[in-house]
C-alpha atoms as a PDB file:
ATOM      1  CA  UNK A   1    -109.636 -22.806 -14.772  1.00  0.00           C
ATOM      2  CA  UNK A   2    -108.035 -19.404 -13.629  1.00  0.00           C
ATOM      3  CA  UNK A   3    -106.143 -21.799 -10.730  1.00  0.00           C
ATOM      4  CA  UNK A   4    -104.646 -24.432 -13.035  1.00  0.00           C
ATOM      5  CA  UNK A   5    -103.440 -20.971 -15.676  1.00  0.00           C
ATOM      6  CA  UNK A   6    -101.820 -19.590 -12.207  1.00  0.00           C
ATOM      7  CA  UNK A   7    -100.445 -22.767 -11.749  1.00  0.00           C
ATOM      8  CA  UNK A   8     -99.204 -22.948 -15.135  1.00  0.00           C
ATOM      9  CA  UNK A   9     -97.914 -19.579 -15.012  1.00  0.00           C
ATOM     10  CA  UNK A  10     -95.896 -19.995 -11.764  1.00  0.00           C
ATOM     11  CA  UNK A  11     -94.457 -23.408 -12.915  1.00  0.00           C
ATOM     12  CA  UNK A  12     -92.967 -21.822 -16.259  1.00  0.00           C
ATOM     13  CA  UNK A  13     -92.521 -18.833 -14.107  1.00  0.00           C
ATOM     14  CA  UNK A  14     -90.167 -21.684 -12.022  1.00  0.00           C
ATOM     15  CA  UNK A  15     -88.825 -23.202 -14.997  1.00  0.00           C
ATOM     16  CA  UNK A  16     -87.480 -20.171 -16.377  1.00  0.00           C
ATOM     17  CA  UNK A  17     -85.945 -19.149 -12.755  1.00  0.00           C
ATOM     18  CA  UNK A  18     -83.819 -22.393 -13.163  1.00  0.00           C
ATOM     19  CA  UNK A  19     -83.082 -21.392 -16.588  1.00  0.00           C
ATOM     20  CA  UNK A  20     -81.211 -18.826 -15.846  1.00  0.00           C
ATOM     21  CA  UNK A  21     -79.410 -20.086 -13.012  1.00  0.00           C
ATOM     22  CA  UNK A  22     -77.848 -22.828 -15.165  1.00  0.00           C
ATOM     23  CA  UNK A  23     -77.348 -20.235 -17.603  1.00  0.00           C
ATOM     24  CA  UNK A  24     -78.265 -21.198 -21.395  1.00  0.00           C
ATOM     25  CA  UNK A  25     -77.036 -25.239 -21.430  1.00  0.00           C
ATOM     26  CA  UNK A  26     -79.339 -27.619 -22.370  1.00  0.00           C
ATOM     27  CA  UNK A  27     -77.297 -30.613 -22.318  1.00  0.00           C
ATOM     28  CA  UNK A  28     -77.870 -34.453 -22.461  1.00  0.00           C
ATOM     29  CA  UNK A  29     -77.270 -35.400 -26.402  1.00  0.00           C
ATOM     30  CA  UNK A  30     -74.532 -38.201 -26.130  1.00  0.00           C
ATOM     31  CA  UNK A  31     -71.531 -38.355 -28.133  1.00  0.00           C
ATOM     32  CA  UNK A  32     -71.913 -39.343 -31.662  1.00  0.00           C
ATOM     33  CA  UNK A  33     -69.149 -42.132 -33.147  1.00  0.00           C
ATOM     34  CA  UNK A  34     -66.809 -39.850 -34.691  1.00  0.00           C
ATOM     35  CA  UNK A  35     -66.950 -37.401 -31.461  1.00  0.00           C
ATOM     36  CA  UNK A  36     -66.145 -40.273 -29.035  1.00  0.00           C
ATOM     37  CA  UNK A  37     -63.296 -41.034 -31.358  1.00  0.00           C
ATOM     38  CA  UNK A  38     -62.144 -37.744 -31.266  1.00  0.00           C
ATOM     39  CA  UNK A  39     -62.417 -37.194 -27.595  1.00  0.00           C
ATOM     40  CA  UNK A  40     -60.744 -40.249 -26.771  1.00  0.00           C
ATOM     41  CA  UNK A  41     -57.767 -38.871 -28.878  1.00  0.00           C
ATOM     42  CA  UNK A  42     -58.201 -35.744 -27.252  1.00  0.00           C
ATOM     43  CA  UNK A  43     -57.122 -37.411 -23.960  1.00  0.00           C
ATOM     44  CA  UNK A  44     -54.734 -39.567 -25.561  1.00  0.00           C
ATOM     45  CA  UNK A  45     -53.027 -36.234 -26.586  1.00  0.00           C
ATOM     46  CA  UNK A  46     -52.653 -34.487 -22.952  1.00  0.00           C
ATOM     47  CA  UNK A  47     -49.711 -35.968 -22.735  1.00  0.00           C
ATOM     48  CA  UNK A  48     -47.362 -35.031 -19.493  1.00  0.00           C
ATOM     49  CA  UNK A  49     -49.342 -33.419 -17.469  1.00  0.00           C
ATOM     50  CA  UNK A  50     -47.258 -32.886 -14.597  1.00  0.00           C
ATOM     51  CA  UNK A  51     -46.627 -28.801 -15.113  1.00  0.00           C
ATOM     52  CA  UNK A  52     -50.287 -27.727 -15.949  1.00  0.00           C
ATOM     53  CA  UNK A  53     -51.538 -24.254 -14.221  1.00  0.00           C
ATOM     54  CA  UNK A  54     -54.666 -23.259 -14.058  1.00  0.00           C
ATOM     55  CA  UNK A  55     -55.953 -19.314 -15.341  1.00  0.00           C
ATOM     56  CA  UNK A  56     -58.874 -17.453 -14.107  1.00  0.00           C
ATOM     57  CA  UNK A  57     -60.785 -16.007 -16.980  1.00  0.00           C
ATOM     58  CA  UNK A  58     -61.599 -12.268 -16.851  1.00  0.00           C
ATOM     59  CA  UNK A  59     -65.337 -11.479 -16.462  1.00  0.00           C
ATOM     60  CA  UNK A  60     -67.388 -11.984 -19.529  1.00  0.00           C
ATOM     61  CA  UNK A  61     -67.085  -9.269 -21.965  1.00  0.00           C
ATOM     62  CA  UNK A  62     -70.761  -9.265 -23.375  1.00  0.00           C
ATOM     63  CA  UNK A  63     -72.924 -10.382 -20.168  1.00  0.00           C
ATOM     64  CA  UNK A  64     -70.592  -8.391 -17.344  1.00  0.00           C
ATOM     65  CA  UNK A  65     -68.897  -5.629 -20.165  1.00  0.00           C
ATOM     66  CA  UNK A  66     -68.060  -2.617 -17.591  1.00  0.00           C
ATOM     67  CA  UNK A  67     -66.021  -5.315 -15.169  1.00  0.00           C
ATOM     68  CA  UNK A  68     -64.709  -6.718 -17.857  1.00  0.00           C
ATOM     69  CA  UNK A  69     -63.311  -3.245 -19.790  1.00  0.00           C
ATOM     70  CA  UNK A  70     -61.989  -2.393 -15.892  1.00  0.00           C
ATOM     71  CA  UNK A  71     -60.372  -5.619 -16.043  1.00  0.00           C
ATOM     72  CA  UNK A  72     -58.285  -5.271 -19.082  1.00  0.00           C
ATOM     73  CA  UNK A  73     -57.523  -1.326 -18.475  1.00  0.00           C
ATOM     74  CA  UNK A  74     -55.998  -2.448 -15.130  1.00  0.00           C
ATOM     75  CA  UNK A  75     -54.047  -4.789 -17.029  1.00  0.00           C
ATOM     76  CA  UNK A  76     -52.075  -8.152 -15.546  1.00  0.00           C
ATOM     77  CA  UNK A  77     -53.658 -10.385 -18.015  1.00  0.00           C
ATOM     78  CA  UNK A  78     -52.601 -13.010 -20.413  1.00  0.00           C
ATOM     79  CA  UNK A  79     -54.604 -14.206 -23.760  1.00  0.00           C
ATOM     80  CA  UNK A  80     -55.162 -17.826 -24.052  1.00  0.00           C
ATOM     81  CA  UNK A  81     -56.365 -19.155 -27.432  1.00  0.00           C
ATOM     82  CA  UNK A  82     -58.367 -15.891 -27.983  1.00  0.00           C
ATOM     83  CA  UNK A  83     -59.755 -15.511 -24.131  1.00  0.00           C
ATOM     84  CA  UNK A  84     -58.471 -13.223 -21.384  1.00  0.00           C
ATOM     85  CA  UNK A  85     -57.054 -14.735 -18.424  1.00  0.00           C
ATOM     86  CA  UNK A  86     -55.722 -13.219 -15.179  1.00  0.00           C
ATOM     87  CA  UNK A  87     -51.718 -13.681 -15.671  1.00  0.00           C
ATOM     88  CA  UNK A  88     -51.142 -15.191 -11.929  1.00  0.00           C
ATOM     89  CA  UNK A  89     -51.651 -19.184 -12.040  1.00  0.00           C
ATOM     90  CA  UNK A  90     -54.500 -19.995  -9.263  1.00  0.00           C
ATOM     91  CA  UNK A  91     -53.297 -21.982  -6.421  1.00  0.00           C
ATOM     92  CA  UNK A  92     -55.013 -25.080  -7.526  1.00  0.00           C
ATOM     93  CA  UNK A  93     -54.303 -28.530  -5.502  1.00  0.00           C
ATOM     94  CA  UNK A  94     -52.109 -30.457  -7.957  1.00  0.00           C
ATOM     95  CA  UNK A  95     -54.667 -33.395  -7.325  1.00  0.00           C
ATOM     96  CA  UNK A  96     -57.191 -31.141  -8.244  1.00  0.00           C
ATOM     97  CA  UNK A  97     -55.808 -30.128 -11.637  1.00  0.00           C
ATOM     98  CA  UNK A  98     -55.286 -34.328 -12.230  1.00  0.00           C
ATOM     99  CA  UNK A  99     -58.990 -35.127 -11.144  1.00  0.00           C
ATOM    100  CA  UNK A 100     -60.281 -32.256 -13.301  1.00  0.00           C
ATOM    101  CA  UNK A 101     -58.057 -33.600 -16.505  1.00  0.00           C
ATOM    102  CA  UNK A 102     -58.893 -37.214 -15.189  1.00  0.00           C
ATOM    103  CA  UNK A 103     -62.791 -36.272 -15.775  1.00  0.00           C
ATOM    104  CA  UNK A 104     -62.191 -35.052 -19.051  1.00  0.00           C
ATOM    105  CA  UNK A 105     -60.904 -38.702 -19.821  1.00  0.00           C
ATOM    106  CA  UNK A 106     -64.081 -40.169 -18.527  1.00  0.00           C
ATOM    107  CA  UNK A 107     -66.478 -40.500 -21.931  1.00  0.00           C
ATOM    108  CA  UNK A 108     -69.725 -40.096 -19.559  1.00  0.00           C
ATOM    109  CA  UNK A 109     -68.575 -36.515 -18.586  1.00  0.00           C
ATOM    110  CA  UNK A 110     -68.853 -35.398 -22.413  1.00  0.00           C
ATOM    111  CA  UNK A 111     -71.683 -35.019 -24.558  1.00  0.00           C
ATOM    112  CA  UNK A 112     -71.926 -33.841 -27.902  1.00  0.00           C
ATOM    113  CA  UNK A 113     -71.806 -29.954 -28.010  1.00  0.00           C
ATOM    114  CA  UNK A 114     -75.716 -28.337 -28.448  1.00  0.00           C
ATOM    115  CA  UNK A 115     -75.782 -24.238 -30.040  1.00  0.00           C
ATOM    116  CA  UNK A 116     -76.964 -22.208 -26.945  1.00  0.00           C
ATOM    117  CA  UNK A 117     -80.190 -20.139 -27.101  1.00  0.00           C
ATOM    118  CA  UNK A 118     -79.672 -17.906 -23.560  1.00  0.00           C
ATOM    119  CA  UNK A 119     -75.955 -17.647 -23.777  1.00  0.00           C
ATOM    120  CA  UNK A 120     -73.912 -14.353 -24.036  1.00  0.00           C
ATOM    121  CA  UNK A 121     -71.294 -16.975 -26.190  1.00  0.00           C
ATOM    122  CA  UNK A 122     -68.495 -19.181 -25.478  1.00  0.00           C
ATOM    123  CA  UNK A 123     -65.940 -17.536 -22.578  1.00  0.00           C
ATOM    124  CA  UNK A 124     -64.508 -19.643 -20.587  1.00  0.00           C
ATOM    125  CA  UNK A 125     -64.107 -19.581 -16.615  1.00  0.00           C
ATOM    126  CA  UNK A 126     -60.952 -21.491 -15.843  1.00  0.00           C
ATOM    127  CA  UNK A 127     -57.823 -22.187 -18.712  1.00  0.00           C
ATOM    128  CA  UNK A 128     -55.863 -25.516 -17.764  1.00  0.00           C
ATOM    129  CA  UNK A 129     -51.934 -24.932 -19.334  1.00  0.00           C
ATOM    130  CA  UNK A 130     -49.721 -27.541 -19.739  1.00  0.00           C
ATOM    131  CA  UNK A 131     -46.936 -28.382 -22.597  1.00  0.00           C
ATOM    132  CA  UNK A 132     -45.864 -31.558 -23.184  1.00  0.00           C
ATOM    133  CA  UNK A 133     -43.234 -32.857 -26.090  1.00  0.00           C
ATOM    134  CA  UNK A 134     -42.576 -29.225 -26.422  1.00  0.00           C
ATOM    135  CA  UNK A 135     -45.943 -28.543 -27.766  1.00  0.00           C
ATOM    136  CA  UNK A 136     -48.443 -26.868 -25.325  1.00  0.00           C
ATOM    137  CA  UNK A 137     -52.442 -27.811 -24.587  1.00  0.00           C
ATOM    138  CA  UNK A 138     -55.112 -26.002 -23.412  1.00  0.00           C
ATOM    139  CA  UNK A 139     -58.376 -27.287 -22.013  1.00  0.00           C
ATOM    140  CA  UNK A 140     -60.950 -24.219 -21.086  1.00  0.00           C
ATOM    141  CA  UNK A 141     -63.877 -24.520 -19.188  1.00  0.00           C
ATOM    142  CA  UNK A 142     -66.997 -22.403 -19.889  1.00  0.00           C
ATOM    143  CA  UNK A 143     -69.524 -22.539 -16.797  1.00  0.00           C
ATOM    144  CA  UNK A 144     -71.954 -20.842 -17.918  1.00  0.00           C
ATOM    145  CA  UNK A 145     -72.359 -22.818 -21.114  1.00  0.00           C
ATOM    146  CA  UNK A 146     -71.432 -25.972 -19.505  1.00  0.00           C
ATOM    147  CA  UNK A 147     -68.345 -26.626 -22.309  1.00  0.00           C
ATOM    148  CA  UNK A 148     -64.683 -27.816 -22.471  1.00  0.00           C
ATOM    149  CA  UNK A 149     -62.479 -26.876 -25.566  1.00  0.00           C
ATOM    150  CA  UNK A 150     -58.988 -28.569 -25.871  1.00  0.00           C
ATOM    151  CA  UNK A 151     -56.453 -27.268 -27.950  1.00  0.00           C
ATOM    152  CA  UNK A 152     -53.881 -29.538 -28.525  1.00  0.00           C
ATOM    153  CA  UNK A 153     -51.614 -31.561 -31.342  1.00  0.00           C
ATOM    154  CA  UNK A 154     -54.132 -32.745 -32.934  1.00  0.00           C
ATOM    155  CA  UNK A 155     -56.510 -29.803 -33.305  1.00  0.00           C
ATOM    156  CA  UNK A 156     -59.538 -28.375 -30.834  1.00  0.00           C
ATOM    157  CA  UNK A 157     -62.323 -30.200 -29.633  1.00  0.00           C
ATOM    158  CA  UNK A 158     -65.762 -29.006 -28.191  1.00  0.00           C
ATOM    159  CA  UNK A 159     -68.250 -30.613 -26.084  1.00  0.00           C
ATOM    160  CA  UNK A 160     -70.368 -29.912 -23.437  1.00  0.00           C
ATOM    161  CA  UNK A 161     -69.727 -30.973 -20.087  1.00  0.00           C
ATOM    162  CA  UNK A 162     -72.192 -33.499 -18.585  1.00  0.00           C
ATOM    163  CA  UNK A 163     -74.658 -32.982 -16.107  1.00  0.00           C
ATOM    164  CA  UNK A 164     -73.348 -35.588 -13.682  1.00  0.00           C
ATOM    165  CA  UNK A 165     -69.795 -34.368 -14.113  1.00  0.00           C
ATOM    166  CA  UNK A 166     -70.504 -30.812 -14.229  1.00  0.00           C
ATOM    167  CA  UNK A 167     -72.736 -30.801 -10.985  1.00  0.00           C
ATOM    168  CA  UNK A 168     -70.481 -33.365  -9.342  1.00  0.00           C
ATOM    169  CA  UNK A 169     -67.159 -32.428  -7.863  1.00  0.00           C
ATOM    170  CA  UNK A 170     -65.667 -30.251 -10.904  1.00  0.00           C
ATOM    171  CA  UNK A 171     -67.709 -27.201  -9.590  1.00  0.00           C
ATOM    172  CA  UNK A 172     -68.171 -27.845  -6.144  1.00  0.00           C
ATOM    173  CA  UNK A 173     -64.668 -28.848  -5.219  1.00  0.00           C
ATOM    174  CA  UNK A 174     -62.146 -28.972  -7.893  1.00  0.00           C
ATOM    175  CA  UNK A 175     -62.294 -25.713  -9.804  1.00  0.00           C
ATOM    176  CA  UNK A 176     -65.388 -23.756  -8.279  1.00  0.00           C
ATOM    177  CA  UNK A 177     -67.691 -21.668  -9.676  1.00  0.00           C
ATOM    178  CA  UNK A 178     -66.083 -18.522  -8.672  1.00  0.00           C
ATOM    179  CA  UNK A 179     -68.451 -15.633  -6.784  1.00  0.00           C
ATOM    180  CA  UNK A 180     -68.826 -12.524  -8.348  1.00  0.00           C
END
């Protein structure tokens, strides 16, 4: 009996390890009807997106507050729909930048956006800018919530990011999860 409680012990012991190495997302809720819709139009509005650069978020101000505060004291930082953003464009592969917005087309890499229980809130790693018909779009990516946002014509749109296209090449290749 005291074995198998161990056991038990160590495996929620485990459990909550991997937890907090994928940070708070829980993931795995498809779209709904109405979100599909709007994702699709979502996509539909990118647009051009032939001049899109991609930002480096400042550290989070809530889970990493003292880098953060050194961050924005140093200065050479933009804002980006409420979010801080080094102000020097990463040098980002153009085919990169199309395969990340490419993914965001693909309706398996989205699924409908869950409330967080172990998350220090929405802040998102990378910023994608681009402007197209004189209007400009956004689409952030959160890591450690596993979330996309896009800001664009037609409004803003949150999901979270799928497990097979958030473990697949978006992280590992495209835009990395940058080391701290």
């Amino acid at each position: 009996m005291k074995s198998l409680l161990l056991l038990a012990l160590a495996l929620l012991t485990s459990f909550l390890a991997s937890c907090s190495t994928q940070s708070c997302w829980s993931g795995g809720i498809p779209l709904r009807d109405i979100e599909e819709r709007a994702r699709t139009q979502a996509y539909i509005d990118f647009g051009d997106t032939s001049n899109a650069k991609v930002y480096l978020g400042l550290a989070h101000p809530e889970a990493k507050t003292a880098t953060y505060n050194r961050q924005v004291e140093k200065g050479g930082w933009i804002e980006i729909e409420d979010f801080k953003f080094f102000d020097e464009p990463l040098d980002i592969p153009r085919d990169h930048i199309e395969k990340v917005l490419a993914l965001y087309g693909e309706p398996d890499s989205h699924q409908a956006w869950g409330p967080k229980e172990r998350c220090a809130g929405f802040h998102p790693d990378y910023a994608i800018v681009w402007s197209s018909g004189g209007t400009r779009r956004v689409l952030q990516l959160c890591y450690g919530c596993h979330e996309w946002k896009f800001f664009g014509p037609g409004g803003m749109l949150l999901t979270d990011i799928s497990e097979k296209a958030y473990f697949g090449p978006l992280t590992r290749k495209w835009l990395k999860k940058a080391k701290e």
